[in-house]
N, C-alpha and C. Protein backbone atom coordinates (compact mmCIF):
# COMPACT_ATOMS: atom_id res chain seq x y z
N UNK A 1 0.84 -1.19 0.00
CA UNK A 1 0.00 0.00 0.00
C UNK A 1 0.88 1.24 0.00
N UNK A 2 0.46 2.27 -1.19
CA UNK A 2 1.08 3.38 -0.77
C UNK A 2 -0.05 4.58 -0.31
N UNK A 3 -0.06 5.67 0.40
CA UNK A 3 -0.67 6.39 1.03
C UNK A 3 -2.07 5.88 1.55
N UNK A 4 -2.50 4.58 2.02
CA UNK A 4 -3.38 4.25 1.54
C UNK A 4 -4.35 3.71 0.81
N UNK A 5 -3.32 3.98 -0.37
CA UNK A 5 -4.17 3.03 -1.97
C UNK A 5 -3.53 1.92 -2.22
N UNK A 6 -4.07 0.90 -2.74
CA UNK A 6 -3.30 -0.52 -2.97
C UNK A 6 -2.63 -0.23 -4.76
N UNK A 7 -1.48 -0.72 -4.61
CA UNK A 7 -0.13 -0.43 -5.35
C UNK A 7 -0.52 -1.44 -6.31
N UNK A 8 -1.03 -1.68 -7.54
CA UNK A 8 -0.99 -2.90 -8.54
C UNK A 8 0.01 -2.43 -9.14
N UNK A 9 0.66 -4.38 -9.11
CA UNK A 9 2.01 -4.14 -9.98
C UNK A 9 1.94 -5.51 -10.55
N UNK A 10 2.84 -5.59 -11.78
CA UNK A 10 2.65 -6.10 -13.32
C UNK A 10 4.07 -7.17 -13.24
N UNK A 11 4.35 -8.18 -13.59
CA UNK A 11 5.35 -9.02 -13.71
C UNK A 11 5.87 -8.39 -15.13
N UNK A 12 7.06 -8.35 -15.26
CA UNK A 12 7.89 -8.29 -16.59
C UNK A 12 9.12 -8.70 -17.02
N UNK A 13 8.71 -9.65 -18.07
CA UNK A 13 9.83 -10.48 -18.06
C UNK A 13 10.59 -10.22 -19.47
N UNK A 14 12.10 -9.22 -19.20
CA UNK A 14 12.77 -9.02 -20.32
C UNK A 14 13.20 -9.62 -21.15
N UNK A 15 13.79 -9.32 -22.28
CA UNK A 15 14.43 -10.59 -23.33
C UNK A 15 15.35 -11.34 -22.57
N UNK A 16 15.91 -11.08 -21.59
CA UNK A 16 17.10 -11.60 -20.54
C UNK A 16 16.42 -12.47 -20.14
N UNK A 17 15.20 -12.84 -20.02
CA UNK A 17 14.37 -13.65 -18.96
C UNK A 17 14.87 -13.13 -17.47
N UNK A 18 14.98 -11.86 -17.01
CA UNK A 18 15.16 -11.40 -16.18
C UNK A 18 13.96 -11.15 -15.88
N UNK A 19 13.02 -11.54 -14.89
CA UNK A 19 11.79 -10.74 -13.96
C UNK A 19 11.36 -10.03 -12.93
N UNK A 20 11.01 -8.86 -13.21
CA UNK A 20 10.75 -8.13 -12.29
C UNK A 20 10.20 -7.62 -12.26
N UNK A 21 8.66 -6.97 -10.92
CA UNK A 21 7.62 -6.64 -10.87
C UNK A 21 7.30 -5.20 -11.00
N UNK A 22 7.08 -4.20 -11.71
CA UNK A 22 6.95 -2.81 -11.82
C UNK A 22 5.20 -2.25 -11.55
N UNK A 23 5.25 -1.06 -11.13
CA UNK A 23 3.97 -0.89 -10.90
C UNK A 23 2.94 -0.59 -12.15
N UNK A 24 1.46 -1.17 -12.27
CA UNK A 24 0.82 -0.83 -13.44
C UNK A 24 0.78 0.55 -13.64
N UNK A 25 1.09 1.31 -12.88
CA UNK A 25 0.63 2.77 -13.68
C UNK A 25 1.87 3.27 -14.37
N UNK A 26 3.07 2.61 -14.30
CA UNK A 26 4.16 2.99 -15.13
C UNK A 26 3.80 2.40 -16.60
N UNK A 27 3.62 1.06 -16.23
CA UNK A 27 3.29 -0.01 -17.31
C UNK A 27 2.45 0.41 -18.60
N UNK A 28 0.92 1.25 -17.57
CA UNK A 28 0.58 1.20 -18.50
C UNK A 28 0.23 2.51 -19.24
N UNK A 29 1.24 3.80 -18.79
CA UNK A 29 1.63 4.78 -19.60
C UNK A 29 2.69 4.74 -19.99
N UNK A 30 3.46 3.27 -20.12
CA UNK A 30 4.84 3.47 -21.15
C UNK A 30 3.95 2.66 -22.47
N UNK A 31 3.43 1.74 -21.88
CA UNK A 31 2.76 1.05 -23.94
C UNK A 31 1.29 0.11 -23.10
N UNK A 32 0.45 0.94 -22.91
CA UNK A 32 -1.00 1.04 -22.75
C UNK A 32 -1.55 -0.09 -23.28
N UNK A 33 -1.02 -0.17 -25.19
CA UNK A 33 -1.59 -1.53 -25.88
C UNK A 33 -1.09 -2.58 -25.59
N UNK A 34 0.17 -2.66 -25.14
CA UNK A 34 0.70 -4.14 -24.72
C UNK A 34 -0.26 -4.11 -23.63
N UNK A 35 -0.17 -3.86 -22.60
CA UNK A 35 -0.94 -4.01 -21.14
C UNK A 35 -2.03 -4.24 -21.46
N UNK A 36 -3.08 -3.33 -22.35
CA UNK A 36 -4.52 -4.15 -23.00
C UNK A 36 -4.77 -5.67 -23.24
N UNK A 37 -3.61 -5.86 -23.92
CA UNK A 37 -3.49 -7.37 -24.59
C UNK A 37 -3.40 -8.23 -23.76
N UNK A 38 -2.83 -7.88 -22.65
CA UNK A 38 -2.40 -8.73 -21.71
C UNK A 38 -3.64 -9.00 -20.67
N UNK A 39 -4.64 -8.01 -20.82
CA UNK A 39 -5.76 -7.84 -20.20
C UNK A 39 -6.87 -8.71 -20.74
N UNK A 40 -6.69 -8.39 -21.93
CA UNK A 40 -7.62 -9.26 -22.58
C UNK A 40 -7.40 -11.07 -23.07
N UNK A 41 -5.91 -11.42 -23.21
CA UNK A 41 -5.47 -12.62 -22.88
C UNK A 41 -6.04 -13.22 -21.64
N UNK A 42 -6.02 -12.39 -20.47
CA UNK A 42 -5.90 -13.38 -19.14
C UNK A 42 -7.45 -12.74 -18.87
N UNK A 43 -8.90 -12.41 -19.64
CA UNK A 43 -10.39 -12.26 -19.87
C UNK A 43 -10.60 -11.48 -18.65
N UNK A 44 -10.12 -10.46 -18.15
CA UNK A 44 -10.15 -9.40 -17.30
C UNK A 44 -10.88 -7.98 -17.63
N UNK A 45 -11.27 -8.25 -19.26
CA UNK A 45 -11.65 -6.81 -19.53
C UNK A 45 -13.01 -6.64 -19.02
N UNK A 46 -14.13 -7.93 -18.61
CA UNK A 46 -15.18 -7.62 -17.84
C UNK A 46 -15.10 -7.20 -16.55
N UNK A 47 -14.21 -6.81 -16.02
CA UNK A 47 -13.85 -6.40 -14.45
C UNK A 47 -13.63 -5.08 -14.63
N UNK A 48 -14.42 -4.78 -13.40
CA UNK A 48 -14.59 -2.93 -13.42
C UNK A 48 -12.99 -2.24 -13.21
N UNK A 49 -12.23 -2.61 -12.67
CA UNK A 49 -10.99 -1.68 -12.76
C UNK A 49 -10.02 -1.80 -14.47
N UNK A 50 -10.34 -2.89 -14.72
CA UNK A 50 -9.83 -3.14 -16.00
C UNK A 50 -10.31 -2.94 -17.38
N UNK A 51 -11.76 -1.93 -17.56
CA UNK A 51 -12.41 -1.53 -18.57
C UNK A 51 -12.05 -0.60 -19.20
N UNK A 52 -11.10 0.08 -19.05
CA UNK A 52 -9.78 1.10 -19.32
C UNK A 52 -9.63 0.23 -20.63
N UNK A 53 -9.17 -0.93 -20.56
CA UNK A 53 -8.25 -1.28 -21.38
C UNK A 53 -9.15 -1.70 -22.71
N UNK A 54 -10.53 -2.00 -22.75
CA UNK A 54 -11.20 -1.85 -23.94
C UNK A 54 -11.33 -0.68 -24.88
N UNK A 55 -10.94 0.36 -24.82
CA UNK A 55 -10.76 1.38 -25.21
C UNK A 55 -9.64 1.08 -26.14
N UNK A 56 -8.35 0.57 -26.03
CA UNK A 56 -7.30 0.28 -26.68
C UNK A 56 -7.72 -0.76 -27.51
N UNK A 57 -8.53 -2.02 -26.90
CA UNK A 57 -8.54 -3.32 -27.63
C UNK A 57 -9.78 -2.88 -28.82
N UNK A 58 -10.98 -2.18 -28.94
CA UNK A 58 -11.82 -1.24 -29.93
C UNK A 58 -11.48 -1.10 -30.93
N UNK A 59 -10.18 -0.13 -30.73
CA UNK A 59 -9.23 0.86 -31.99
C UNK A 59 -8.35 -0.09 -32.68
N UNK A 60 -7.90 -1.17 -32.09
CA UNK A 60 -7.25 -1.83 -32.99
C UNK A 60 -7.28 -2.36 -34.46
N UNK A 61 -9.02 -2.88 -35.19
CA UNK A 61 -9.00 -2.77 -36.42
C UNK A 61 -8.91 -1.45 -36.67
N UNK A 62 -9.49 -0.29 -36.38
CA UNK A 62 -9.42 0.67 -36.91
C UNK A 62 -7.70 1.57 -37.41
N UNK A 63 -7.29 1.12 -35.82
CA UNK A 63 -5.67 1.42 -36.38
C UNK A 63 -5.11 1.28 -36.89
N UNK A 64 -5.16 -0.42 -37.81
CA UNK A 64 -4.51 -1.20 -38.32
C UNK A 64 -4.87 -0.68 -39.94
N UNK A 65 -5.84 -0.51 -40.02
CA UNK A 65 -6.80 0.12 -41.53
C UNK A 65 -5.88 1.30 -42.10
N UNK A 66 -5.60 2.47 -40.65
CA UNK A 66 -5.13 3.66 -40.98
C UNK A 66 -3.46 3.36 -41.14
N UNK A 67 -2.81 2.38 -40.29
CA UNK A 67 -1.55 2.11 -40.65
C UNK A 67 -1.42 1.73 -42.59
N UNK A 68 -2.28 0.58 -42.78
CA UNK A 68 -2.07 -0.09 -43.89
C UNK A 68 -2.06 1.65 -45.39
N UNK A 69 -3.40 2.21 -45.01
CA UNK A 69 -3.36 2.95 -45.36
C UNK A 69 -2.29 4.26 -46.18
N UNK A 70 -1.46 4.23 -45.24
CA UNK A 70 -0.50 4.95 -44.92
C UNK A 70 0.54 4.59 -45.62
N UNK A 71 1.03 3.28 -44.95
CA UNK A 71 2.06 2.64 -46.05
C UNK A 71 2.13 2.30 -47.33
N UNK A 72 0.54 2.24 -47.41
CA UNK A 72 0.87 2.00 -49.03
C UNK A 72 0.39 3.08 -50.08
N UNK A 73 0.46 4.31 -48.74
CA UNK A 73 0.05 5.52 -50.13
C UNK A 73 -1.38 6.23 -50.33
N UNK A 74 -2.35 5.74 -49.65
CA UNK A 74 -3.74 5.73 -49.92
C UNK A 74 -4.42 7.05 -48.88
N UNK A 75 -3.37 7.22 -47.37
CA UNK A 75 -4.08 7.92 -46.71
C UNK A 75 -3.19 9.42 -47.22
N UNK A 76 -4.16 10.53 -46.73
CA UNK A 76 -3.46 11.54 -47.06
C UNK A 76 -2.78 12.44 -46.48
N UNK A 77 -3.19 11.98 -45.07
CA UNK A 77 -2.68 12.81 -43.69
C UNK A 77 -1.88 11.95 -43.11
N UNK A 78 -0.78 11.75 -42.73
CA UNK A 78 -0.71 10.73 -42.07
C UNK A 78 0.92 11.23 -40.77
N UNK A 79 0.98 12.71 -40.57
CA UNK A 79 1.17 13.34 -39.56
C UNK A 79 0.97 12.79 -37.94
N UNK A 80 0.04 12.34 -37.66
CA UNK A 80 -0.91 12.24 -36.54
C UNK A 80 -0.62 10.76 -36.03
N UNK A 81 -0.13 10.24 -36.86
CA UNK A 81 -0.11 8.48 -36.97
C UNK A 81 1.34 8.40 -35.54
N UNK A 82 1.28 7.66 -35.02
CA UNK A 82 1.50 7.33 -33.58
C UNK A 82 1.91 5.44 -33.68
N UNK A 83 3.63 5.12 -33.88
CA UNK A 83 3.36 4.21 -33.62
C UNK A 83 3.84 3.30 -32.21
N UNK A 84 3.05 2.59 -31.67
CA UNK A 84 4.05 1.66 -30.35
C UNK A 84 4.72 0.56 -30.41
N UNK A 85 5.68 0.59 -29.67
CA UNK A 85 6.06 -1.09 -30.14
C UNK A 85 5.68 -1.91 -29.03
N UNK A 86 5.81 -2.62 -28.80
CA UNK A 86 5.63 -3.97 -28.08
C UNK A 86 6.74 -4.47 -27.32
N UNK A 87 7.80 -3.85 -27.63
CA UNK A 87 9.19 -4.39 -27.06
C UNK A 87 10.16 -3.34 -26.17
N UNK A 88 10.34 -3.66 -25.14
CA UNK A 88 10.89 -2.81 -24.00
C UNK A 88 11.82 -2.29 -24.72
């Protein structure tokens, strides 16, 4: 517990297979969509603290449309485009 509030924290296991536990709110403002995935793998997105993360899992065809888009020439704006990776 810190001040009070209970501390959720996230296992992470580097390419090292080194593991170590970091807190979710770092987690999940360094890459939001990994942490979604991971939410929705282990069927957590029906749980009220974890409905955050449907918001990310939503946009995903849509993101994927505007990526393809993009690369191959078709979109016309493509300024705004935001990409994450997946890998620490």
């Amino acid at each position: 517990m810190k001040n009070g509030k209970l501390l959720m924290e996230v296992k992470v296991i580097w390419d090292t297979n080194e593991e170590m536990w970091e807190p979710l709110s770092i987690k999940k403002a360094d890459d939001p969509v990994l942490v979604s995935k991971c939410v929705e793998e282990e069927g957590l997105t029906n749980k009220p603290y974890w409905k955050w993360a449907t918001r990310y899992l939503k946009n995903k065809t849509k993101d994927c449309a505007i990526v393809q888009k993009c690369i191959f020439g078709k979109e016309k704006d493509c300024s705004n485009l935001q990409v994450w990776s997946t890998n620490p």
